[in-house]
PDB file of N, CA and C in Angstrom:
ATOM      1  N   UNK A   1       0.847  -1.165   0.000  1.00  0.00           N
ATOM      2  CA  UNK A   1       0.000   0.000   0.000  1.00  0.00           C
ATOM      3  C   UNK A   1       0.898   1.235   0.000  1.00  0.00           C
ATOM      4  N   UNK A   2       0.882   2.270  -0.763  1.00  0.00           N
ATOM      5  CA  UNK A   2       1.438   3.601  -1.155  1.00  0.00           C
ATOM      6  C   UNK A   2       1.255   4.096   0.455  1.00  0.00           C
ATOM      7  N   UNK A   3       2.453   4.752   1.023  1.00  0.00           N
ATOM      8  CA  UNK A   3       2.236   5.527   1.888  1.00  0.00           C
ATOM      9  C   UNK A   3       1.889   6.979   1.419  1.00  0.00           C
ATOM     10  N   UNK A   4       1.526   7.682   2.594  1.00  0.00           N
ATOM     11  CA  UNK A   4       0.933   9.435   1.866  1.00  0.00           C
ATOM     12  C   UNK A   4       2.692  10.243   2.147  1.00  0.00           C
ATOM     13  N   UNK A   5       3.632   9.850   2.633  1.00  0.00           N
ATOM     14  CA  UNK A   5       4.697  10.651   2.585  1.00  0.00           C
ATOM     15  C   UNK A   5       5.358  10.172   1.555  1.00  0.00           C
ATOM     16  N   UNK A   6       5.507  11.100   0.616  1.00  0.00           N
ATOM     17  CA  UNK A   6       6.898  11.469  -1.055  1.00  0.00           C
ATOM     18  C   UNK A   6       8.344   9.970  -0.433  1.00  0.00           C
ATOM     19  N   UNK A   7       8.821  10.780   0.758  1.00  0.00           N
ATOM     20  CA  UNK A   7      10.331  10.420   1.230  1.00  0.00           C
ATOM     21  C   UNK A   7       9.840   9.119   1.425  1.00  0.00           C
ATOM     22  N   UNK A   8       9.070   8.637   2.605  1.00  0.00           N
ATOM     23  CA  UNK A   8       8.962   7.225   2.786  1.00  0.00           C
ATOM     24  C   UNK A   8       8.935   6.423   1.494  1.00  0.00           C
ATOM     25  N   UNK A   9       7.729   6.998   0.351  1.00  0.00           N
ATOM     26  CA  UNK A   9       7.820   6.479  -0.329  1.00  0.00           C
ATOM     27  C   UNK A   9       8.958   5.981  -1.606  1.00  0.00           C
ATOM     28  N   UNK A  10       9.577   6.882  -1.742  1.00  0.00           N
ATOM     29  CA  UNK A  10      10.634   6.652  -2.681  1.00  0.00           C
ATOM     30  C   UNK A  10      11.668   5.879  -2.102  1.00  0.00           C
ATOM     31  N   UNK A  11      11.649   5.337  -0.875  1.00  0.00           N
ATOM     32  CA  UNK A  11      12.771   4.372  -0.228  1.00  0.00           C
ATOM     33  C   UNK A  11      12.525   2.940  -0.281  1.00  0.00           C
ATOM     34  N   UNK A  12      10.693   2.878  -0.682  1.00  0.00           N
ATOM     35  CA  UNK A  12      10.443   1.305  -0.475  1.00  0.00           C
ATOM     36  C   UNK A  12      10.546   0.813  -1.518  1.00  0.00           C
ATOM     37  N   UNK A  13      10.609  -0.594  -1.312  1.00  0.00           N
ATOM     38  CA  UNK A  13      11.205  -1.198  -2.062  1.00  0.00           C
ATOM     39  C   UNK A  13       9.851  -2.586  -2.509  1.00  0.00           C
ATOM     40  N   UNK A  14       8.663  -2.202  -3.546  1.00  0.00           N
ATOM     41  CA  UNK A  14       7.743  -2.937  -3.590  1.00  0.00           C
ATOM     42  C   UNK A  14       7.947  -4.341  -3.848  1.00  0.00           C
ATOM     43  N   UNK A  15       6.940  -5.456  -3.888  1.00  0.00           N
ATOM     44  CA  UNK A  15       7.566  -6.771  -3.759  1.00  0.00           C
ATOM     45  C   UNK A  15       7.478  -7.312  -5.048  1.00  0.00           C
ATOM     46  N   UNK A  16       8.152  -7.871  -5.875  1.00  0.00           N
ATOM     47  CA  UNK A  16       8.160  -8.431  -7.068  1.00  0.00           C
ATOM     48  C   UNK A  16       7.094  -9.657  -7.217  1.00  0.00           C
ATOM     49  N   UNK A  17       6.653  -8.988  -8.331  1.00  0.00           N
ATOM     50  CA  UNK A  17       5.551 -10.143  -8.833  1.00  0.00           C
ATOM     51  C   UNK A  17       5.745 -11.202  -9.969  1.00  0.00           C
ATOM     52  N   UNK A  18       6.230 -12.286  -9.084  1.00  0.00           N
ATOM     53  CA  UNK A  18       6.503 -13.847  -9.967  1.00  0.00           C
ATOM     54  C   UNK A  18       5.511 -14.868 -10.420  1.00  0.00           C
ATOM     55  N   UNK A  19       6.003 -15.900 -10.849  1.00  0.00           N
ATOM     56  CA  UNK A  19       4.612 -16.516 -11.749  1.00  0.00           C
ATOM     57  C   UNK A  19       4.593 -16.359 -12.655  1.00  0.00           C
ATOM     58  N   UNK A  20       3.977 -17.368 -13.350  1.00  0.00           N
ATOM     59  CA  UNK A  20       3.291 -17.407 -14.457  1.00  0.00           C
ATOM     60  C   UNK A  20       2.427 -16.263 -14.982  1.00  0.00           C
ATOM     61  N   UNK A  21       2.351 -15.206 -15.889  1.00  0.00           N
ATOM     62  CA  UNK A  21       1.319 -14.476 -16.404  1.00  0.00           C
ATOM     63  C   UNK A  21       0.021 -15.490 -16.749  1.00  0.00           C
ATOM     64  N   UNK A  22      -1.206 -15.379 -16.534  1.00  0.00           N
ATOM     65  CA  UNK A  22      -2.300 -16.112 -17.317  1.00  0.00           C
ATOM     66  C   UNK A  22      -2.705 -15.596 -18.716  1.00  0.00           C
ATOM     67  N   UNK A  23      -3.058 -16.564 -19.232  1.00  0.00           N
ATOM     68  CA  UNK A  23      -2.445 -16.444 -21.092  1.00  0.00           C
ATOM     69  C   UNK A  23      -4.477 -15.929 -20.874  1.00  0.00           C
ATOM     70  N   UNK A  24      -4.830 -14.834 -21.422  1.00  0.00           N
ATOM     71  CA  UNK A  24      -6.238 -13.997 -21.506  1.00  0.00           C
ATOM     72  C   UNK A  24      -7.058 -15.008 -22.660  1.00  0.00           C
ATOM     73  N   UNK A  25      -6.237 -15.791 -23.921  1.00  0.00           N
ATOM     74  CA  UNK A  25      -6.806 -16.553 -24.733  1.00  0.00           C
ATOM     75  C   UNK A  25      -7.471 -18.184 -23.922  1.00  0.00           C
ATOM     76  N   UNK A  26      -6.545 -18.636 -22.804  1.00  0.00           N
ATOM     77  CA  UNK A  26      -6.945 -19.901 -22.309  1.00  0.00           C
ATOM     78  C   UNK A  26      -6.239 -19.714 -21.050  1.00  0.00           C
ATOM     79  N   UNK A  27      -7.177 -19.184 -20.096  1.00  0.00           N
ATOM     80  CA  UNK A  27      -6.989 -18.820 -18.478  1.00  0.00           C
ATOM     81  C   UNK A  27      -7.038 -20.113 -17.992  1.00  0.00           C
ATOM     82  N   UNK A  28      -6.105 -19.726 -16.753  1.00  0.00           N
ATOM     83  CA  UNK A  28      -6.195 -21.044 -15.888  1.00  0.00           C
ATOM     84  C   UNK A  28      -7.725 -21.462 -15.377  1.00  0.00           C
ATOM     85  N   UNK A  29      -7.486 -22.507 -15.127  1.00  0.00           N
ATOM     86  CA  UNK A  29      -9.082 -23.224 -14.489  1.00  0.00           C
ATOM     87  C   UNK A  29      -8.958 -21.721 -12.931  1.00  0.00           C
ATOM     88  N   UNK A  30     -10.058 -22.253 -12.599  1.00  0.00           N
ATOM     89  CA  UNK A  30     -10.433 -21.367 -11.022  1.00  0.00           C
ATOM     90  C   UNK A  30      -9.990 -19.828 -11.089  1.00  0.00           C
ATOM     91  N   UNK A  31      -9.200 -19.787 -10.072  1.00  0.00           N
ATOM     92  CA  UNK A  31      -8.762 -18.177  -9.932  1.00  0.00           C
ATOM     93  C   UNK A  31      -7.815 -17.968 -11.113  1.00  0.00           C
ATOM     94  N   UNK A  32      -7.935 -17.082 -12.272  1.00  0.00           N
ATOM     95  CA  UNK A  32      -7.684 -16.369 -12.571  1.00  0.00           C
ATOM     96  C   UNK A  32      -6.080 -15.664 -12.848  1.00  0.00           C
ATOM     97  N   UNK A  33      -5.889 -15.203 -11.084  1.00  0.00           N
ATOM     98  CA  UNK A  33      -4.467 -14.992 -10.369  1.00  0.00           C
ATOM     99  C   UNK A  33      -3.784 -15.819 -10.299  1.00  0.00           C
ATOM    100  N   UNK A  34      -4.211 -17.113  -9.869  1.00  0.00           N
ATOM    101  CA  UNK A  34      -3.604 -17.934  -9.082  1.00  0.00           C
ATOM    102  C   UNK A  34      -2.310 -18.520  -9.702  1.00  0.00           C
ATOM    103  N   UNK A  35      -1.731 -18.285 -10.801  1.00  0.00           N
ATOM    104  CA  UNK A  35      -0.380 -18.782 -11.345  1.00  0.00           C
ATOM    105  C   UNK A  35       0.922 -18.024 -10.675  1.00  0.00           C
ATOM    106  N   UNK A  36       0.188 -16.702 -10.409  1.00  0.00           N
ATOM    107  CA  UNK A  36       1.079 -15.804  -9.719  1.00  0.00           C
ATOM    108  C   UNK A  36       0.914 -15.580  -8.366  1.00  0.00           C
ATOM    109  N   UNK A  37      -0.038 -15.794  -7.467  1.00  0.00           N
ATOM    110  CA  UNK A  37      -0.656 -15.464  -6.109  1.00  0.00           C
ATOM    111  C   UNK A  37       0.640 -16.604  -5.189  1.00  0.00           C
ATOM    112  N   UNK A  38       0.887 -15.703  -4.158  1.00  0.00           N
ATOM    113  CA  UNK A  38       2.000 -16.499  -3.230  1.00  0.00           C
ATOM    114  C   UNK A  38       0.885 -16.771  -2.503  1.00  0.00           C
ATOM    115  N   UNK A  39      -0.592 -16.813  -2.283  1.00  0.00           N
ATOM    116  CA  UNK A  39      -1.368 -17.731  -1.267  1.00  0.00           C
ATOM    117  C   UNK A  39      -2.193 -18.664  -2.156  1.00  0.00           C
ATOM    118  N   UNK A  40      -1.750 -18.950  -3.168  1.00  0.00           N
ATOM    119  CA  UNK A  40      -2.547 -20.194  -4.417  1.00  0.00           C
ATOM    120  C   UNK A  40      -2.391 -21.435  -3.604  1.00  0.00           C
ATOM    121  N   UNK A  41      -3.284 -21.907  -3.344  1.00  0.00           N
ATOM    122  CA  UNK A  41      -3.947 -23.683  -2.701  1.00  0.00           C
ATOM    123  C   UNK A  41      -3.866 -24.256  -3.937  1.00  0.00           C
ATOM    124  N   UNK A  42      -4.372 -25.723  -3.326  1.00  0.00           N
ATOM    125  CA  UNK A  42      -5.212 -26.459  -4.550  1.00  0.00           C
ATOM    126  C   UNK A  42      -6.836 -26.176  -4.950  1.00  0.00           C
ATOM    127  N   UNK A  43      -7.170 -25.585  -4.013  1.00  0.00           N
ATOM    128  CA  UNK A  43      -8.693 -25.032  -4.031  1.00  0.00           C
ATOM    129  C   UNK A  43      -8.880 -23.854  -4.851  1.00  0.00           C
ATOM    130  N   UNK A  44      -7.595 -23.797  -5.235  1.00  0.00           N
ATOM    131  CA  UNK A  44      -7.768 -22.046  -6.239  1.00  0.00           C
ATOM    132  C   UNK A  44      -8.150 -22.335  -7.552  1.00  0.00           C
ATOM    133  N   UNK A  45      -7.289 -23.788  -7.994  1.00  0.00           N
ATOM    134  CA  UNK A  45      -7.457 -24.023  -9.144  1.00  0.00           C
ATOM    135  C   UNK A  45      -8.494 -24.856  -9.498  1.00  0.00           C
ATOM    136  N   UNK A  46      -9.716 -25.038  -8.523  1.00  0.00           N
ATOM    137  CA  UNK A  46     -10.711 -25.675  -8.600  1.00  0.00           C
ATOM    138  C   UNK A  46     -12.333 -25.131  -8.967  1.00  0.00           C
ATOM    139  N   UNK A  47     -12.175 -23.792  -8.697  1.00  0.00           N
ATOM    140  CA  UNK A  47     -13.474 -22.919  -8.317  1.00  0.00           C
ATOM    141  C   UNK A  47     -13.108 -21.600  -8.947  1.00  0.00           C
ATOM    142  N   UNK A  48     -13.805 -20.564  -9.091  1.00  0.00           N
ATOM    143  CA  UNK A  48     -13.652 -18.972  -9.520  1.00  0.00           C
ATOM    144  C   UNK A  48     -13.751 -18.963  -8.649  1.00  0.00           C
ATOM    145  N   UNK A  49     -12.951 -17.339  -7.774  1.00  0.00           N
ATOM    146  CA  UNK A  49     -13.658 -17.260  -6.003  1.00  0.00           C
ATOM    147  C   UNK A  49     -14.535 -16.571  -6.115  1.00  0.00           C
ATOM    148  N   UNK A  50     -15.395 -16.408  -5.416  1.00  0.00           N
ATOM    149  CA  UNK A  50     -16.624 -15.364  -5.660  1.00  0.00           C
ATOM    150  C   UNK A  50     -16.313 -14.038  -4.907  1.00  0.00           C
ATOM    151  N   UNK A  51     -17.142 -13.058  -5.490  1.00  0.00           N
ATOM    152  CA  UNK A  51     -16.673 -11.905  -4.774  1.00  0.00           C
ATOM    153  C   UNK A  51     -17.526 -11.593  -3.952  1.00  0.00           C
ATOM    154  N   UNK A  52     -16.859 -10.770  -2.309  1.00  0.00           N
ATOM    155  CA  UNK A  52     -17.372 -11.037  -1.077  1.00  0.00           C
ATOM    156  C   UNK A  52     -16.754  -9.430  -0.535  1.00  0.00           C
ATOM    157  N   UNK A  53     -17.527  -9.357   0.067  1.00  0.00           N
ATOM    158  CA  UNK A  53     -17.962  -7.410   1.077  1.00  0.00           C
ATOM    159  C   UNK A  53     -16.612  -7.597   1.747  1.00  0.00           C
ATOM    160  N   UNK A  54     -15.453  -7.088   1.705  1.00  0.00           N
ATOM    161  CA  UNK A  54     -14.243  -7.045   2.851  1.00  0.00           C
ATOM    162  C   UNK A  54     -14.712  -5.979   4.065  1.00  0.00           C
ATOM    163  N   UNK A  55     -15.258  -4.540   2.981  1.00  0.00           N
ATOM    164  CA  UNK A  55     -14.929  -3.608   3.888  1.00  0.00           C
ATOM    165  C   UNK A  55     -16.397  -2.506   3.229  1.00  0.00           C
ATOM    166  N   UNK A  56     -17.314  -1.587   3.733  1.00  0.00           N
ATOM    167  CA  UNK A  56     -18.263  -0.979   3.826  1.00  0.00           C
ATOM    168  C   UNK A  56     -18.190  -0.344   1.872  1.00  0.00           C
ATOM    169  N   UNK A  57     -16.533  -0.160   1.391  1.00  0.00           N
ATOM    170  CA  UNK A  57     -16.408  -0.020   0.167  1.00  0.00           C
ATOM    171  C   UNK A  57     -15.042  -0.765  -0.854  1.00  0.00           C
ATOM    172  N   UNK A  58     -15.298  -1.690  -0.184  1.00  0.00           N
ATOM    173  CA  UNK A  58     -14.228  -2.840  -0.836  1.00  0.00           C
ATOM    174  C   UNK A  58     -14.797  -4.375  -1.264  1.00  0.00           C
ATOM    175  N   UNK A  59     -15.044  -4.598  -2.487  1.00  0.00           N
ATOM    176  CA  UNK A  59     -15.360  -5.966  -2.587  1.00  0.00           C
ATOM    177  C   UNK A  59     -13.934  -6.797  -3.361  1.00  0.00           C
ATOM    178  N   UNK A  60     -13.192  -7.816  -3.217  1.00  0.00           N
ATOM    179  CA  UNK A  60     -12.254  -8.626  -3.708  1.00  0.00           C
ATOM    180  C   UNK A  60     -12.835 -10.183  -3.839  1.00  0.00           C
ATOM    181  N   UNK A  61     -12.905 -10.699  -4.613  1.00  0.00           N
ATOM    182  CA  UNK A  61     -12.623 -12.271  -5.329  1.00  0.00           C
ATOM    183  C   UNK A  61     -11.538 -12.884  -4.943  1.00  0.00           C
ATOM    184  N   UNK A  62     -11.216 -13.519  -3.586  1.00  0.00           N
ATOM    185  CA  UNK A  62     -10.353 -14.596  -3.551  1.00  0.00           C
ATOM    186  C   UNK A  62     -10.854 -14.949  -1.925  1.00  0.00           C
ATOM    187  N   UNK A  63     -10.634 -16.165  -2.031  1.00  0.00           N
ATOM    188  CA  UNK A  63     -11.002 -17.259  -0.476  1.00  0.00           C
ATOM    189  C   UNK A  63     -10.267 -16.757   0.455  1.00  0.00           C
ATOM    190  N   UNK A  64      -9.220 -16.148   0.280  1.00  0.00           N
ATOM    191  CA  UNK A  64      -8.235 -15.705   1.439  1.00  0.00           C
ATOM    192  C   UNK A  64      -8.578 -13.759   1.994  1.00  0.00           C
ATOM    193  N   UNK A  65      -9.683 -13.068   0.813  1.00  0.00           N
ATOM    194  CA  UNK A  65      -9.543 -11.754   1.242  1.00  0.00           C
ATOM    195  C   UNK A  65     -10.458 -11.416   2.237  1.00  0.00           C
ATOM    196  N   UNK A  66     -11.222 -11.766   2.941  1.00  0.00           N
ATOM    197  CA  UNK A  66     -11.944 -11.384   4.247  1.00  0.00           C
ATOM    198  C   UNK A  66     -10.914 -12.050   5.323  1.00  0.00           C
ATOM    199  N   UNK A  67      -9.798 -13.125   5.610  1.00  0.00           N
ATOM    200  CA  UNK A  67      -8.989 -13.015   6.804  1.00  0.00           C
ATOM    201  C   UNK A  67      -8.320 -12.110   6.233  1.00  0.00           C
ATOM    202  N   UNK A  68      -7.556 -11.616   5.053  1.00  0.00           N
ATOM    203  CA  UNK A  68      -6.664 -11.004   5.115  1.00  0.00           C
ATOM    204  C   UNK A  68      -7.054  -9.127   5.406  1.00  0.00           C
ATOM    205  N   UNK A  69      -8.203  -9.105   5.008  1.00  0.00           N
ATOM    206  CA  UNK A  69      -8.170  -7.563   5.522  1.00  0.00           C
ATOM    207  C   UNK A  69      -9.082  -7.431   6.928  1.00  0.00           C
ATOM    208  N   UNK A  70      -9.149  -8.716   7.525  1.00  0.00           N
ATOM    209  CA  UNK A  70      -9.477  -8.374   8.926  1.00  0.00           C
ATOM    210  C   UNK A  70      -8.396  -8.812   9.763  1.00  0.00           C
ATOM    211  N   UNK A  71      -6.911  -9.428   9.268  1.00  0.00           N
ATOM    212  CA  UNK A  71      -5.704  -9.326   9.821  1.00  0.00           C
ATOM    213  C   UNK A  71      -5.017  -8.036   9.873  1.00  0.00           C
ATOM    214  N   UNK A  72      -5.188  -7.414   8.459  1.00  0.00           N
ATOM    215  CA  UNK A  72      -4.302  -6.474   7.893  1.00  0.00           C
ATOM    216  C   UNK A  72      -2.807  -7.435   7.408  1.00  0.00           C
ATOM    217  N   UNK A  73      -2.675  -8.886   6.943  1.00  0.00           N
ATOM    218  CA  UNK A  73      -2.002  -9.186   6.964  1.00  0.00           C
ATOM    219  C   UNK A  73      -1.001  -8.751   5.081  1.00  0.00           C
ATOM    220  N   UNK A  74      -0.043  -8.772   5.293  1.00  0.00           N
ATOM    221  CA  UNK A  74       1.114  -8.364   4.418  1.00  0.00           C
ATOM    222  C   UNK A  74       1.098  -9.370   3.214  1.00  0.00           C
ATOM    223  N   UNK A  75       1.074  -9.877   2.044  1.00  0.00           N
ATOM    224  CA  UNK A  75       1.343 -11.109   1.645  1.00  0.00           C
ATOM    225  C   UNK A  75       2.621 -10.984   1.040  1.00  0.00           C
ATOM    226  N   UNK A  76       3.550  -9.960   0.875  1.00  0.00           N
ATOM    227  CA  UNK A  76       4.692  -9.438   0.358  1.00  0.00           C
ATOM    228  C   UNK A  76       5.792 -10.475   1.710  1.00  0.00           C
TER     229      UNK A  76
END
């Protein structure tokens, strides 16, 4: 997440995104993400996730985003 300070920001160092790209002509089965997602199960590649209320103006598609934004957890 972008901090609101210039300085902080120009020091971090965001986390690289590995994986597989999903080919837009013949997507993976289930999620979508999941070639690249560092929290991909076997349940990812089984189902689409459905999309679900995190926050009063946040909806996200994946099985893991209601613990993760009621942790606040990092996946970086």
């Amino acid at each position: 997440m972008p901090e609101a300070d210039p300085a902080t920001e120009r020091r971090r160092n965001p986390p690289l995104i590995t994986g597989e790209i999903p080919s837009p002509t013949n997507p993976p089965s289930g999620c979508f993400f999941r070639t690249r997602c560092p929290l991909s199960v076997e349940a990812c590649a089984e189902a689409e996730p459905v999309s679900q209320e995190v926050s009063s103006m946040h909806k996200a598609a994946c099985r893991f985003a209601g613990d993760l934004f009621a942790k606040r957890v990092s996946v970086a």
